[in-house]
N, C-alpha and C. Protein backbone atom coordinates (compact mmCIF):
# COMPACT_ATOMS: atom_id res chain seq x y z
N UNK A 1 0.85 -1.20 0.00
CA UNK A 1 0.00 0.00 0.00
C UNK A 1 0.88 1.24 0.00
N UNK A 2 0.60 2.42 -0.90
CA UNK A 2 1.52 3.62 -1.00
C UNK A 2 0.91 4.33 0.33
N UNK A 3 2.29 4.88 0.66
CA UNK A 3 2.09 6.15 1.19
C UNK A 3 2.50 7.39 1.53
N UNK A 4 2.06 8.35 1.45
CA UNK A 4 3.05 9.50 1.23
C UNK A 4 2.86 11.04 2.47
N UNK A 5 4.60 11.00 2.57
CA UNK A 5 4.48 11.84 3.72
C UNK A 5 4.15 13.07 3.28
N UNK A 6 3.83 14.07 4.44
CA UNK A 6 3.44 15.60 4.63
C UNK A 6 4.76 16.33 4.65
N UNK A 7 5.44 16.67 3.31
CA UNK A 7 6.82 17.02 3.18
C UNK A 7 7.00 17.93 2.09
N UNK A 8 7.62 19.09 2.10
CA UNK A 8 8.08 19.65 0.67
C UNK A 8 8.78 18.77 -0.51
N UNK A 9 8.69 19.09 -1.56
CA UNK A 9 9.01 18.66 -2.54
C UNK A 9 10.73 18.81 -3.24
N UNK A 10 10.99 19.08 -3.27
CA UNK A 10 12.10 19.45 -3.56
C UNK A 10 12.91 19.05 -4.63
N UNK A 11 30.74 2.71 -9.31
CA UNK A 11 31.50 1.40 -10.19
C UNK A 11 31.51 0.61 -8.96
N UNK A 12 31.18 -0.51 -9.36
CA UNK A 12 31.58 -1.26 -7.92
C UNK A 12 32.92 -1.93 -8.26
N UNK A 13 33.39 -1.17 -7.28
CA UNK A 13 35.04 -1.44 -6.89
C UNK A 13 35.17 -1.68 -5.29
N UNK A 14 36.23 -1.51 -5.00
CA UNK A 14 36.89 -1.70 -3.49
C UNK A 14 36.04 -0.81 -2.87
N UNK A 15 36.65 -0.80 -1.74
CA UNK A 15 36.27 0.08 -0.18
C UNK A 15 36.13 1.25 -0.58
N UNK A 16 35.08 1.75 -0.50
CA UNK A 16 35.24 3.22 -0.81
C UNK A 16 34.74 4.22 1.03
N UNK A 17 35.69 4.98 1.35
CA UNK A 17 35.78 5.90 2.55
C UNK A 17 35.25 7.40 2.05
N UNK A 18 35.04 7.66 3.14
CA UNK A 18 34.53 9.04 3.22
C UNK A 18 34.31 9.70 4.64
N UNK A 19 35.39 10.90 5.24
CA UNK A 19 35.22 11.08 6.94
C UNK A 19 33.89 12.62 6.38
N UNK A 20 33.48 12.49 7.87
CA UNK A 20 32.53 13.43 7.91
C UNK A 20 33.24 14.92 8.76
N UNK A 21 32.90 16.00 9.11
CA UNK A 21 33.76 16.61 9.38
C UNK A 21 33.25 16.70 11.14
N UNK A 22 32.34 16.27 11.13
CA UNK A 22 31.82 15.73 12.59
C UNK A 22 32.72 14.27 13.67
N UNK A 23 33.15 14.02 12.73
CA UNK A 23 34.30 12.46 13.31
C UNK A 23 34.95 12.44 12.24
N UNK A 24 36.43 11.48 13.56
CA UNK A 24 37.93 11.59 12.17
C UNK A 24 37.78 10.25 12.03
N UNK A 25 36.45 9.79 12.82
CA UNK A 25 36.41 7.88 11.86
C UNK A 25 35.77 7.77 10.44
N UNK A 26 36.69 6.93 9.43
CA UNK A 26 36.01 6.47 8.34
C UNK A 26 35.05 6.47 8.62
N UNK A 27 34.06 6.01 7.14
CA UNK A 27 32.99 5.27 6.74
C UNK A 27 33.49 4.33 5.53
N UNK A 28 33.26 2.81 5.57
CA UNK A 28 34.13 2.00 4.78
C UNK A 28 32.86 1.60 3.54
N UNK A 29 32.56 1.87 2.50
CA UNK A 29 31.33 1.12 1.86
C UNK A 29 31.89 -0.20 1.22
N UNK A 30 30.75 -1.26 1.23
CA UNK A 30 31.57 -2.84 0.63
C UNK A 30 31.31 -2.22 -0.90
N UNK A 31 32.05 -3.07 -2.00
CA UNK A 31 31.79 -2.78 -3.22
C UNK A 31 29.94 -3.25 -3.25
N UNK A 32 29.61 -2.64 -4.01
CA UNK A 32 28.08 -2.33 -4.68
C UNK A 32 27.88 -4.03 -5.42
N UNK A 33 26.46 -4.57 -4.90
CA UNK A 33 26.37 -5.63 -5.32
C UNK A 33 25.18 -5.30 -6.32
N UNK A 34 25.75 -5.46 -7.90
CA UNK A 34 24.75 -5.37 -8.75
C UNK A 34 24.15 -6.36 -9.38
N UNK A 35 22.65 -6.78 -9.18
CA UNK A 35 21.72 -7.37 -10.25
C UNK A 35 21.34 -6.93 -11.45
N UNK A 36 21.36 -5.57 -11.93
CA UNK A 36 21.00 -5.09 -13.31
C UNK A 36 21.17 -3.73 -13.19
N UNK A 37 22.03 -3.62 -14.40
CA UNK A 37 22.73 -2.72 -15.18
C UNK A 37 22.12 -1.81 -16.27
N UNK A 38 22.64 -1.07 -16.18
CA UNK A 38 22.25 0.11 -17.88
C UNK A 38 23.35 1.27 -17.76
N UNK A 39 22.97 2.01 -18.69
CA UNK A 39 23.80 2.91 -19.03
C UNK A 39 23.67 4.58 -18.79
N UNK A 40 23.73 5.56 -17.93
CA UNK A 40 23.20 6.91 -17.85
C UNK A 40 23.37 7.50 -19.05
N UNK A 41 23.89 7.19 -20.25
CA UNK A 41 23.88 7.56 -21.20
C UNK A 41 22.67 7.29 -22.65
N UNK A 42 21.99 6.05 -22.29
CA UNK A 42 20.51 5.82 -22.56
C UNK A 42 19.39 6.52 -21.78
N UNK A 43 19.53 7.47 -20.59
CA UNK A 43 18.70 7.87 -20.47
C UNK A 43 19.44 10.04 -20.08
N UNK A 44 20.12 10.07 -21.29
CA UNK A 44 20.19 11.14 -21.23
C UNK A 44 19.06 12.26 -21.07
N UNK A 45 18.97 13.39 -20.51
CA UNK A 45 17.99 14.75 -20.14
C UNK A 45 16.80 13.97 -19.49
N UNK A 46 17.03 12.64 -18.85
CA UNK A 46 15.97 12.09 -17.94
C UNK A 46 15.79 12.74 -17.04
N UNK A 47 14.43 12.58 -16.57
CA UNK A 47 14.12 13.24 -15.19
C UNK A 47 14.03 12.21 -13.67
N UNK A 48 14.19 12.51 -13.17
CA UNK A 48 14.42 11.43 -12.05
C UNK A 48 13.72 11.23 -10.44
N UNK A 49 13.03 10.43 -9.78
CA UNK A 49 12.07 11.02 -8.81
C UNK A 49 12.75 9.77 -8.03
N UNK A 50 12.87 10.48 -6.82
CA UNK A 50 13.41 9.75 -5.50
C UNK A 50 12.50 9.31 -4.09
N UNK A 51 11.74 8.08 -4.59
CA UNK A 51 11.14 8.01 -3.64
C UNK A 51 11.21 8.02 -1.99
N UNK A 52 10.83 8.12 -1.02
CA UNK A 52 11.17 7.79 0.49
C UNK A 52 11.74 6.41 0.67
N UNK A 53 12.33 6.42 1.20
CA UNK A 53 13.18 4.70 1.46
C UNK A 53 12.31 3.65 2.23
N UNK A 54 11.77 2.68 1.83
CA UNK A 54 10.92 2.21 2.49
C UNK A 54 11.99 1.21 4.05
N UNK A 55 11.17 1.73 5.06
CA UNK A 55 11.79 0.90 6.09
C UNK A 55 10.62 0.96 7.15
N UNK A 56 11.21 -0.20 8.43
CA UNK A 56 10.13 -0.50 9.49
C UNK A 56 9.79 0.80 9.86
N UNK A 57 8.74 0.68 10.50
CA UNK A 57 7.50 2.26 11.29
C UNK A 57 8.74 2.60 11.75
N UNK A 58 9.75 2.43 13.19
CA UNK A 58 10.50 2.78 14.25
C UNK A 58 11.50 3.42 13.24
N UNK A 59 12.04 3.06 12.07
CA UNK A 59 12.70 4.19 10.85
C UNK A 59 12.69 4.98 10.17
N UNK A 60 11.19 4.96 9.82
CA UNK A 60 10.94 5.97 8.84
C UNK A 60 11.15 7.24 8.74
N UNK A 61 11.59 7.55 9.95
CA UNK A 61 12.28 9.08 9.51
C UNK A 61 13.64 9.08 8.94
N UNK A 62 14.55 8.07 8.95
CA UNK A 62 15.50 7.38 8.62
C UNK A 62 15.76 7.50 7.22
N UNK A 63 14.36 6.74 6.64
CA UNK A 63 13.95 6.57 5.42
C UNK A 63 14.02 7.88 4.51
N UNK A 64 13.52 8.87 5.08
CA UNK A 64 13.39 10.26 4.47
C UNK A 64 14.64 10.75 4.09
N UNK A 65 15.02 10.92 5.43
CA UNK A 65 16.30 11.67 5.39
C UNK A 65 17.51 10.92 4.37
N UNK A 66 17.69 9.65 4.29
CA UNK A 66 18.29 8.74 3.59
C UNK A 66 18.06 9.39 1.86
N UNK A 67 16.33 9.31 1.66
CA UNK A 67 15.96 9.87 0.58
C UNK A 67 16.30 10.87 0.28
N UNK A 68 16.71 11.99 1.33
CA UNK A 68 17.26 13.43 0.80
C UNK A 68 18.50 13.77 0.30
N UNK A 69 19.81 12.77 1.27
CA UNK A 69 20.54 12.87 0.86
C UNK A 69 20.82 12.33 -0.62
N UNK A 70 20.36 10.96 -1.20
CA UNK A 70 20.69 11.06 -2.57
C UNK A 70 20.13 11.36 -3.38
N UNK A 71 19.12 12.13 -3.04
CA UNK A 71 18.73 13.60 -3.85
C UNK A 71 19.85 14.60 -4.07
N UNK A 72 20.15 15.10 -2.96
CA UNK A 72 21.87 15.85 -2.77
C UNK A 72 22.87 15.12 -3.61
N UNK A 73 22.97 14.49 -3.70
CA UNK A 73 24.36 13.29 -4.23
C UNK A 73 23.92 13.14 -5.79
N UNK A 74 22.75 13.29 -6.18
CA UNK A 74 22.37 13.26 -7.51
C UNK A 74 22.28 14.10 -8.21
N UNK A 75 21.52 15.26 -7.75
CA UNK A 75 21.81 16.90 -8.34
C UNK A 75 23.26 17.30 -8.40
N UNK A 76 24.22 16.95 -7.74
CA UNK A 76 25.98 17.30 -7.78
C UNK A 76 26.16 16.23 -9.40
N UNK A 77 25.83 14.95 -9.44
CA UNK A 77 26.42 14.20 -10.68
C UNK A 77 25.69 15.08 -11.72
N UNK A 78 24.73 15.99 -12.08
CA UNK A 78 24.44 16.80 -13.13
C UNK A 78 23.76 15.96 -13.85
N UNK A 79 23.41 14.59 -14.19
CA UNK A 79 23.49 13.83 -15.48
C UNK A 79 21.64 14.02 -15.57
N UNK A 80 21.20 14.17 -14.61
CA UNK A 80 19.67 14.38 -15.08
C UNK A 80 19.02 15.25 -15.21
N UNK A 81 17.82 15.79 -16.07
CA UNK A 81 17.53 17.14 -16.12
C UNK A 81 16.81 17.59 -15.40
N UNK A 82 16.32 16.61 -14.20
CA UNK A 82 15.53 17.48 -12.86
C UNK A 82 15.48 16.13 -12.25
N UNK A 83 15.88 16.54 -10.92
CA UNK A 83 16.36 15.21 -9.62
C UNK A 83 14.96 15.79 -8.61
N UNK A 84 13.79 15.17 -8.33
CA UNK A 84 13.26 15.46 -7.14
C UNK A 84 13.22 14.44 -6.03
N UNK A 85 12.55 14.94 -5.03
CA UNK A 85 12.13 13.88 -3.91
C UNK A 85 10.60 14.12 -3.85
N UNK A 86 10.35 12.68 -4.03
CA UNK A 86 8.53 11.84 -3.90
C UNK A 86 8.28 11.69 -2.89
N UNK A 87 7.59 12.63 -1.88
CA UNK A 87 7.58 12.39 -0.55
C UNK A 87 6.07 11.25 -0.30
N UNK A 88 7.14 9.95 -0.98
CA UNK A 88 5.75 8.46 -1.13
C UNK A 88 6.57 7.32 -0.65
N UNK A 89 6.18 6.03 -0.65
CA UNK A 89 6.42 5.06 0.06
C UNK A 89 5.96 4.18 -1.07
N UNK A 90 6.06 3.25 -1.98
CA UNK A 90 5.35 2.60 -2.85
C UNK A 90 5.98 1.08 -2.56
N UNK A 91 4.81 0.73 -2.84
CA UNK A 91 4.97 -1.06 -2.19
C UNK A 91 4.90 -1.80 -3.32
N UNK A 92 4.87 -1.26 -4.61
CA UNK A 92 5.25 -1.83 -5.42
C UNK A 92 6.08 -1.38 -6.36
N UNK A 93 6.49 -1.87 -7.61
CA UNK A 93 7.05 -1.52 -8.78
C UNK A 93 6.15 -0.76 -9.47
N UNK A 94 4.94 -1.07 -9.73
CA UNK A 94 3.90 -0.95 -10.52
C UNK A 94 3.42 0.55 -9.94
N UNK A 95 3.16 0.83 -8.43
CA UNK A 95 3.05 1.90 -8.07
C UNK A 95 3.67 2.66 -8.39
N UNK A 96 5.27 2.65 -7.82
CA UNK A 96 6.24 3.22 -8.06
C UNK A 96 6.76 3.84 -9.61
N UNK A 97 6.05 2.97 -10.77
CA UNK A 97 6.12 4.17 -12.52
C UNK A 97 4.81 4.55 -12.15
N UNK A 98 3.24 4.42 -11.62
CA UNK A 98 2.49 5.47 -11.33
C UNK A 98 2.83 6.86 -10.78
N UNK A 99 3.47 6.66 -9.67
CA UNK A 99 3.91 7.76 -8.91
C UNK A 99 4.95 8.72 -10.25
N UNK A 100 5.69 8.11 -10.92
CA UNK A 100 6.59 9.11 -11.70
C UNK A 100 6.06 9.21 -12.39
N UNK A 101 5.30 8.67 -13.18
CA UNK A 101 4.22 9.07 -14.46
C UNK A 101 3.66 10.63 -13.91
N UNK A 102 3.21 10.00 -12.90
CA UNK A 102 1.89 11.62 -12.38
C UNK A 102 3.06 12.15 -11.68
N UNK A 103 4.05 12.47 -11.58
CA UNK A 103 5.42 13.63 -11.55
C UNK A 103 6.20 14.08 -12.35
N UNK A 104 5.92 13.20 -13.09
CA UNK A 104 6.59 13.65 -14.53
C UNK A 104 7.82 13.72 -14.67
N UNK A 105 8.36 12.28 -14.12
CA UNK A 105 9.75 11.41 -14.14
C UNK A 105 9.94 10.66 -14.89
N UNK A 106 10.74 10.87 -15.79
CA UNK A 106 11.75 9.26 -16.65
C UNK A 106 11.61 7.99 -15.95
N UNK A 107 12.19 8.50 -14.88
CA UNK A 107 13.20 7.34 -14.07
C UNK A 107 12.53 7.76 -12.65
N UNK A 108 12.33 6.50 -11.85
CA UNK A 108 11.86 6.34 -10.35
C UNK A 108 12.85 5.61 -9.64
N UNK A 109 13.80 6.18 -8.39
CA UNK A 109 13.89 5.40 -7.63
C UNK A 109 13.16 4.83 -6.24
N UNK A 110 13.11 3.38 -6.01
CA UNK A 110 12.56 2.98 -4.89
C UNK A 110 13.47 1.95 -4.87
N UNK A 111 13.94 2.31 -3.07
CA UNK A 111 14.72 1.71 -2.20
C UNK A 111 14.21 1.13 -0.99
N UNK A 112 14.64 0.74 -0.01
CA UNK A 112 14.12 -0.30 1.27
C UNK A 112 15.77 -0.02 1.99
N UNK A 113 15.36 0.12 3.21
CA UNK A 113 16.62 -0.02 4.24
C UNK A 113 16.64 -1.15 4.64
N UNK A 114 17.57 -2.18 4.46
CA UNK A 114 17.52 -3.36 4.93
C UNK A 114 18.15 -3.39 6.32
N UNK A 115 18.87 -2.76 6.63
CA UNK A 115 19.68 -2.69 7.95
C UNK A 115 20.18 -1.36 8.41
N UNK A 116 19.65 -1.24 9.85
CA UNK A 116 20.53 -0.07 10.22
C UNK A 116 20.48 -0.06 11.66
N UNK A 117 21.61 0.47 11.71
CA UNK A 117 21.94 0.51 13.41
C UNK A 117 22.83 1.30 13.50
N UNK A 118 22.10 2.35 14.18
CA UNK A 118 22.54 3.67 14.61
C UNK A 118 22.43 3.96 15.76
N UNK A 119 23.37 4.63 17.21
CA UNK A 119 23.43 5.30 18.17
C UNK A 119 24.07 6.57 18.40
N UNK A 120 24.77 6.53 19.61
CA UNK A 120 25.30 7.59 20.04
C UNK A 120 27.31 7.62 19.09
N UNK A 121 27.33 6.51 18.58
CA UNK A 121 28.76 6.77 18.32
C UNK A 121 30.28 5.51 18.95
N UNK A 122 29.44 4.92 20.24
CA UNK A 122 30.00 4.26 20.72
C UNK A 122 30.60 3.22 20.61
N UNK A 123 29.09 2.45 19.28
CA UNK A 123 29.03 1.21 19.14
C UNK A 123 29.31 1.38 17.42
N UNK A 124 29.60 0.45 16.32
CA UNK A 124 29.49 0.93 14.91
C UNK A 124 28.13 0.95 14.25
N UNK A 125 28.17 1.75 13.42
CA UNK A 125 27.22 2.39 12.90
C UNK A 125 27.19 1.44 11.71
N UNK A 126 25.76 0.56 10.99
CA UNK A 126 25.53 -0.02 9.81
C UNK A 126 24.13 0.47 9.17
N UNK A 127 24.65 0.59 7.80
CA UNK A 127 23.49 0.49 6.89
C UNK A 127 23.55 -0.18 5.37
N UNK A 128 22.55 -0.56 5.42
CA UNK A 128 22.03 -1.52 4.37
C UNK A 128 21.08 -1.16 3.85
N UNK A 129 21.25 -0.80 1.89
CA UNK A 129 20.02 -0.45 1.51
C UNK A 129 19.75 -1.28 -0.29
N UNK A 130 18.57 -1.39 -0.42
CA UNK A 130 18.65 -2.36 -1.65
C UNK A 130 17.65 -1.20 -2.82
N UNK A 131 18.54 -0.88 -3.33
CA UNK A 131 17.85 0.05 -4.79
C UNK A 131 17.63 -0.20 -6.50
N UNK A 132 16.72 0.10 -6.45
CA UNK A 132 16.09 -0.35 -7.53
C UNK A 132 15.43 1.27 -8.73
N UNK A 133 16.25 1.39 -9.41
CA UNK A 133 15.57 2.70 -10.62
C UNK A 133 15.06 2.02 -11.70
N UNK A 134 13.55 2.69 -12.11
CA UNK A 134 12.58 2.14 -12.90
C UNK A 134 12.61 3.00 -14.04
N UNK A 135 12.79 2.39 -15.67
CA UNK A 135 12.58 3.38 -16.28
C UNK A 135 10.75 3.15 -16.25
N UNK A 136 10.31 4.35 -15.98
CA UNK A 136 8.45 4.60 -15.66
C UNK A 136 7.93 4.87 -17.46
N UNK A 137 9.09 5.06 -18.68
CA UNK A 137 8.11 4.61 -19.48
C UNK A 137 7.76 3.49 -20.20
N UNK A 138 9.04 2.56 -19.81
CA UNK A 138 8.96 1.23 -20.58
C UNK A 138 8.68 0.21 -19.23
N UNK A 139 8.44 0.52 -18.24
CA UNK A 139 7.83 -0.11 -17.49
C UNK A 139 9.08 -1.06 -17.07
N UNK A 140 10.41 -1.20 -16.34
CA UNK A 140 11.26 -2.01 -16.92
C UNK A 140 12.59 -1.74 -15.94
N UNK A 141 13.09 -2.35 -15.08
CA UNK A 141 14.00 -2.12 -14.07
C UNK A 141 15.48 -1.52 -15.18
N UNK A 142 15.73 -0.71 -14.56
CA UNK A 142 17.14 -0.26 -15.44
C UNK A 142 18.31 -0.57 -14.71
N UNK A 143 17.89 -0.21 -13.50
CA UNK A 143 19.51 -0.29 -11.95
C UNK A 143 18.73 -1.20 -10.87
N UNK A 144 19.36 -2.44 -10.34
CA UNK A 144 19.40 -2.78 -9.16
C UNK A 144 20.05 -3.13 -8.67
N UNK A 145 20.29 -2.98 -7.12
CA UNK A 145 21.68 -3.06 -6.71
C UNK A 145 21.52 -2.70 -5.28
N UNK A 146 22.47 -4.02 -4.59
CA UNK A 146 22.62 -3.72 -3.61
C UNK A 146 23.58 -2.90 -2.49
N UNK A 147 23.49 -1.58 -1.53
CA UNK A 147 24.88 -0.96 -0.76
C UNK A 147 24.88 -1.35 0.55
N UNK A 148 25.71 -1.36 0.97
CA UNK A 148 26.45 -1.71 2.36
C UNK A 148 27.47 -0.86 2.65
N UNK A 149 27.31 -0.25 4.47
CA UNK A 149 28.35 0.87 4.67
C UNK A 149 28.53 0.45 6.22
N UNK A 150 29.61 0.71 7.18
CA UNK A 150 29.98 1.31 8.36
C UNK A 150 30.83 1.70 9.27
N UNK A 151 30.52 2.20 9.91
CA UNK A 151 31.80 2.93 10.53
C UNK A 151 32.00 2.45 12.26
N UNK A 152 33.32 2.36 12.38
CA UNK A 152 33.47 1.53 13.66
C UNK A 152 34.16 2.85 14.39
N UNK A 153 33.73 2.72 15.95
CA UNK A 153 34.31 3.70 17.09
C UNK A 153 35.86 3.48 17.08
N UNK A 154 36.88 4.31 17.34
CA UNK A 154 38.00 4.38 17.55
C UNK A 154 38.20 3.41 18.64
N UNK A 155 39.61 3.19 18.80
CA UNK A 155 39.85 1.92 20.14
C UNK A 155 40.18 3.08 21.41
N UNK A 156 39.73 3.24 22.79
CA UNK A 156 40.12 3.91 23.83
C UNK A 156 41.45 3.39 23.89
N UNK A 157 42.24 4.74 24.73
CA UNK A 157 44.06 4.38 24.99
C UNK A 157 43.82 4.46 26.37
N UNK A 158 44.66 3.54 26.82
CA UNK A 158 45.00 3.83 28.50
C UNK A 158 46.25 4.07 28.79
N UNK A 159 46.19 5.46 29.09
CA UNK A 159 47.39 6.55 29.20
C UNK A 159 47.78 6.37 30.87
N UNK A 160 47.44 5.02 31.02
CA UNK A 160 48.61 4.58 32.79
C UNK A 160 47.57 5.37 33.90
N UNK A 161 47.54 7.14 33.26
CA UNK A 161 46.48 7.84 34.68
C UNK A 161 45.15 8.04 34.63
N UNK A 162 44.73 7.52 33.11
CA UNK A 162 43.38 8.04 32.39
C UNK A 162 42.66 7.20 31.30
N UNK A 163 41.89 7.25 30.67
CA UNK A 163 41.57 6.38 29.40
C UNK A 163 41.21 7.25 28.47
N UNK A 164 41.42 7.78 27.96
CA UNK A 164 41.38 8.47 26.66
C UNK A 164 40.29 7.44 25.50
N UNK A 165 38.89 8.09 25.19
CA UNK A 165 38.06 7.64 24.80
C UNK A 165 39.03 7.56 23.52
N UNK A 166 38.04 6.71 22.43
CA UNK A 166 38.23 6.65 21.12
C UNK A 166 37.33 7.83 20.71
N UNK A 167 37.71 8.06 19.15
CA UNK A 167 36.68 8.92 18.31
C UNK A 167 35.27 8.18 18.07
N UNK A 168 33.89 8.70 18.01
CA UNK A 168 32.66 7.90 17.88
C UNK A 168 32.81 7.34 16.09
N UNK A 169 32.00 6.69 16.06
CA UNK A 169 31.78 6.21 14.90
C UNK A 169 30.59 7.30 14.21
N UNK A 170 30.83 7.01 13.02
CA UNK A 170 30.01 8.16 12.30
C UNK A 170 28.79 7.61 12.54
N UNK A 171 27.94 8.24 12.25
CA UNK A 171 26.10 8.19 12.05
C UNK A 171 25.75 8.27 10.77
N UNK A 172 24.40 7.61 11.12
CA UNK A 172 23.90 7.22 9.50
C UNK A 172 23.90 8.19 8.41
N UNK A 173 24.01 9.52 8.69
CA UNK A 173 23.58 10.06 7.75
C UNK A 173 24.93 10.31 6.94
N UNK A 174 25.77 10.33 7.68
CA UNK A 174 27.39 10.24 6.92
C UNK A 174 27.30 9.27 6.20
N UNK A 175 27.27 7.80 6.57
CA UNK A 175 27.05 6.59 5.97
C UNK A 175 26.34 6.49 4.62
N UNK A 176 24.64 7.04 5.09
CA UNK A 176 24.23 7.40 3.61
C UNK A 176 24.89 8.12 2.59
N UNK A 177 25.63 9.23 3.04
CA UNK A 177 25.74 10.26 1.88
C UNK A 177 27.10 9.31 1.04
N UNK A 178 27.79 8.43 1.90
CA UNK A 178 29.17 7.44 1.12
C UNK A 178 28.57 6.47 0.52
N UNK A 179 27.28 5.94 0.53
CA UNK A 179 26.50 5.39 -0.06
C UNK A 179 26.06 5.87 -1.48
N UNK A 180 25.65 6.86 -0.99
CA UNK A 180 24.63 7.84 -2.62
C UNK A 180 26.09 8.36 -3.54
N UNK A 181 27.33 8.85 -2.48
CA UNK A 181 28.46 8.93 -3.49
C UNK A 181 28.65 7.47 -4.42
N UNK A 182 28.78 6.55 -3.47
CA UNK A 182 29.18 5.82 -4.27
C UNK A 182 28.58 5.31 -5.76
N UNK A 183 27.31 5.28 -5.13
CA UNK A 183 26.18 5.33 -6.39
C UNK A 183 26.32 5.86 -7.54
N UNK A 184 26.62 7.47 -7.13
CA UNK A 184 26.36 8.07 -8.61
C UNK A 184 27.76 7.75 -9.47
N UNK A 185 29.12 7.31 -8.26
CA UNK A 185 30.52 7.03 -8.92
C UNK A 185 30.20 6.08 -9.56
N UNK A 186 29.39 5.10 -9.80
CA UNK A 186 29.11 3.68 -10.01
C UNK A 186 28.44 4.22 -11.31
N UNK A 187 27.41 5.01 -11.66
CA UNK A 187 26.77 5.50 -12.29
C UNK A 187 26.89 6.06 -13.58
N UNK A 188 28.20 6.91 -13.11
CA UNK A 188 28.98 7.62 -13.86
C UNK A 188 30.15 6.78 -15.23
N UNK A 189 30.26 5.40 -15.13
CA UNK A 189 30.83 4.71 -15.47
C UNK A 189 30.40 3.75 -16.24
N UNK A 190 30.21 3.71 -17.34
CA UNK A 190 29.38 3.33 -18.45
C UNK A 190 29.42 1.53 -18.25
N UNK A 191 28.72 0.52 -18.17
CA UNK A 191 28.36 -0.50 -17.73
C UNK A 191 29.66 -1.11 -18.82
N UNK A 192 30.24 -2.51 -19.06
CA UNK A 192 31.26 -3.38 -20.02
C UNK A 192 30.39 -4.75 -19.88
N UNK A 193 30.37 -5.42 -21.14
CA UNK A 193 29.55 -6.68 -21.21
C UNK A 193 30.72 -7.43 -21.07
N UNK A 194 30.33 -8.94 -21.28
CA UNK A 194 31.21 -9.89 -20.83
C UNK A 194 32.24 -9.44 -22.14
N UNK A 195 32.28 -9.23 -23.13
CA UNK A 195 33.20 -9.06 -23.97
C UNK A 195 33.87 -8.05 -24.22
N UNK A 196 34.16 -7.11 -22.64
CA UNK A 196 34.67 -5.83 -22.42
C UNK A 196 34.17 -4.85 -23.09
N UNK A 197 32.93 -4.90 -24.05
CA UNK A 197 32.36 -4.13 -24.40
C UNK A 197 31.71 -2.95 -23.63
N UNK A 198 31.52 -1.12 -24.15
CA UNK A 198 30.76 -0.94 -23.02
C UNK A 198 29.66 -0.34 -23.55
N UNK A 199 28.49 -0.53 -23.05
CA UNK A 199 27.04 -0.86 -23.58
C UNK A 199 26.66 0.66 -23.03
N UNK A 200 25.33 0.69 -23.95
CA UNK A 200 24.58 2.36 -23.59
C UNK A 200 23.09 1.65 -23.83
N UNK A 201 22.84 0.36 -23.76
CA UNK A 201 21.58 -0.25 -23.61
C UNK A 201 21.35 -0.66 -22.62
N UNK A 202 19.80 -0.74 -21.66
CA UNK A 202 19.55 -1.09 -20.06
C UNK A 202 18.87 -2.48 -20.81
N UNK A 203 19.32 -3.47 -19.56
CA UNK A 203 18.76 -4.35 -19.34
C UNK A 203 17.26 -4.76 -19.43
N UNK A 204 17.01 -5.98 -20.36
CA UNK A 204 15.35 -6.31 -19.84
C UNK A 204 14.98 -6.90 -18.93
N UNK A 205 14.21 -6.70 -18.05
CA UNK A 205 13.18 -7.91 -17.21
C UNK A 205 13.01 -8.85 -17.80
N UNK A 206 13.33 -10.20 -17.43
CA UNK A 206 13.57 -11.45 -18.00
C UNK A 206 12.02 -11.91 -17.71
C-alpha cells in the first residue's frame, strides 16, 4: 500500500571511505552488489524522482532523510535534467512508474533499508540499503543493486592515569551520503559486457 508523507518537494570497486567533518572515523562502503545494469547515457535529459526509502515504522524518519541525501548526491552528478524527492512510500514496482508518471519522471527510484543501526557513536554504525531505478516509461527495471556501509568507534588508549576515549563512529547520515556517493561514482561509469564491451543499452526484465 503507497504512502506518502506531509513534506516539501524538492562502479563497484573496493572500499570506498569518506570522513565526515563531525568524526575523524572512516565510513568504509563494501563494493556495490549489482543485479541489473544500464547505461546513464541511454537515459540522457531524464528526469528522475526519489522516492522515500521504504523501512520499518520505528525508521521511517531514517527513510526520508536517507531519501534526501541522494537527492543531494544526484543533483551534484548533473546527469539528469531534474532530480526530485517523492515524498511516497510505494509497495510496489507498478506503483512506483504510477507515482513518476503523475510527476513527470523518466526514471523512479525505490529503495528499502535493509539494515541499520545507529546510536550515540560508541558502538558501529551499519546500513544496508537495496535500490532499484525504474525506467516509468517502458515499465522495466534499469539499476538494481545492492549498498552496504559502516563505521566503527575508535579503540580507547589507556594513558597509565586516564583512558582516553576513542573517536565515535560516524552516524547514518554520513554513511548514507558514502553510499549515494558511491552510487552516482558507479553511475557515472558506463556498464562493459562480458566481452569488455561498453554498452549504452539497459537491461530487460527477463
Amino acid at each position: 500500500m503507497m504512502w506518502c508523507a506531509m513534506v516539501g518537494m524538492g562502479h563497484a570497486s573496493g572500499p570506498f571511505m569518506w570522513l565526515d567533518a563531525d568524526s575523524k572515523r572512516p565510513v568504509e562502503a563494501e563494493p556495490i552488489n549489482v543485479f541489473r545494469t544500464s547505461s546513464l547515457k541511454y537515459y540522457a535529459g531524464a528526469a528522475l524522482g526519489v522516492l522515500i526509502f521504504d523501512a520499518p515504522a520505528a525508521m521511517s524518519p531514517a527513510g526520508e532523510e536517507v531519501a534526501r541525501v541522494y537527492v543531494q548526491e544526484f543533483l551534484k552528478l548533473g546527469a539528469f535534467r531534474d532530480v526530485k524527492l517523492i515524498p511516497c512510500v510505494a509497495a510496489s514496482g507498478e506503483e512506483a512508474v504510477w507515482l513518476a508518471r503523475t510527476n513527470r519522471c523518466d526514471l523512479i527510484m525505490k529503495a528499502s533499508v535493509d539494515e541499520f543501526l545507529d546510536g550515540t557513536g560508541a558502538m558501529s554504525t551499519h546500513l544496508s540499503v537495496n535500490v532499484k531505478i525504474l525506467d516509468a516509461r517502458a515499465g522495466s527495471v534499469a539499476w538494481e543493486l545492492q549498498q552496504k556501509a559502516s563505521s566503527e568507534p575508535g579503540k580507547d588508549r589507556d594513558l597509565f592515569w586516564s583512558v582516553k576515549k576513542g573517536a565515535p563512529a560516524q552516524r547514518y547520515p554520513a554513511i548514507a551520503r558514502t553510499l549515494a556517493r558511491q552510487l552516482t561514482d558507479y553511475l557515472a561509469i558506463p556498464p562493459v559486457d562480458e566481452e569488455g564491451r561498453k554498452s549504452g543499452k539497459p537491461e530487460k526484465e527477463s
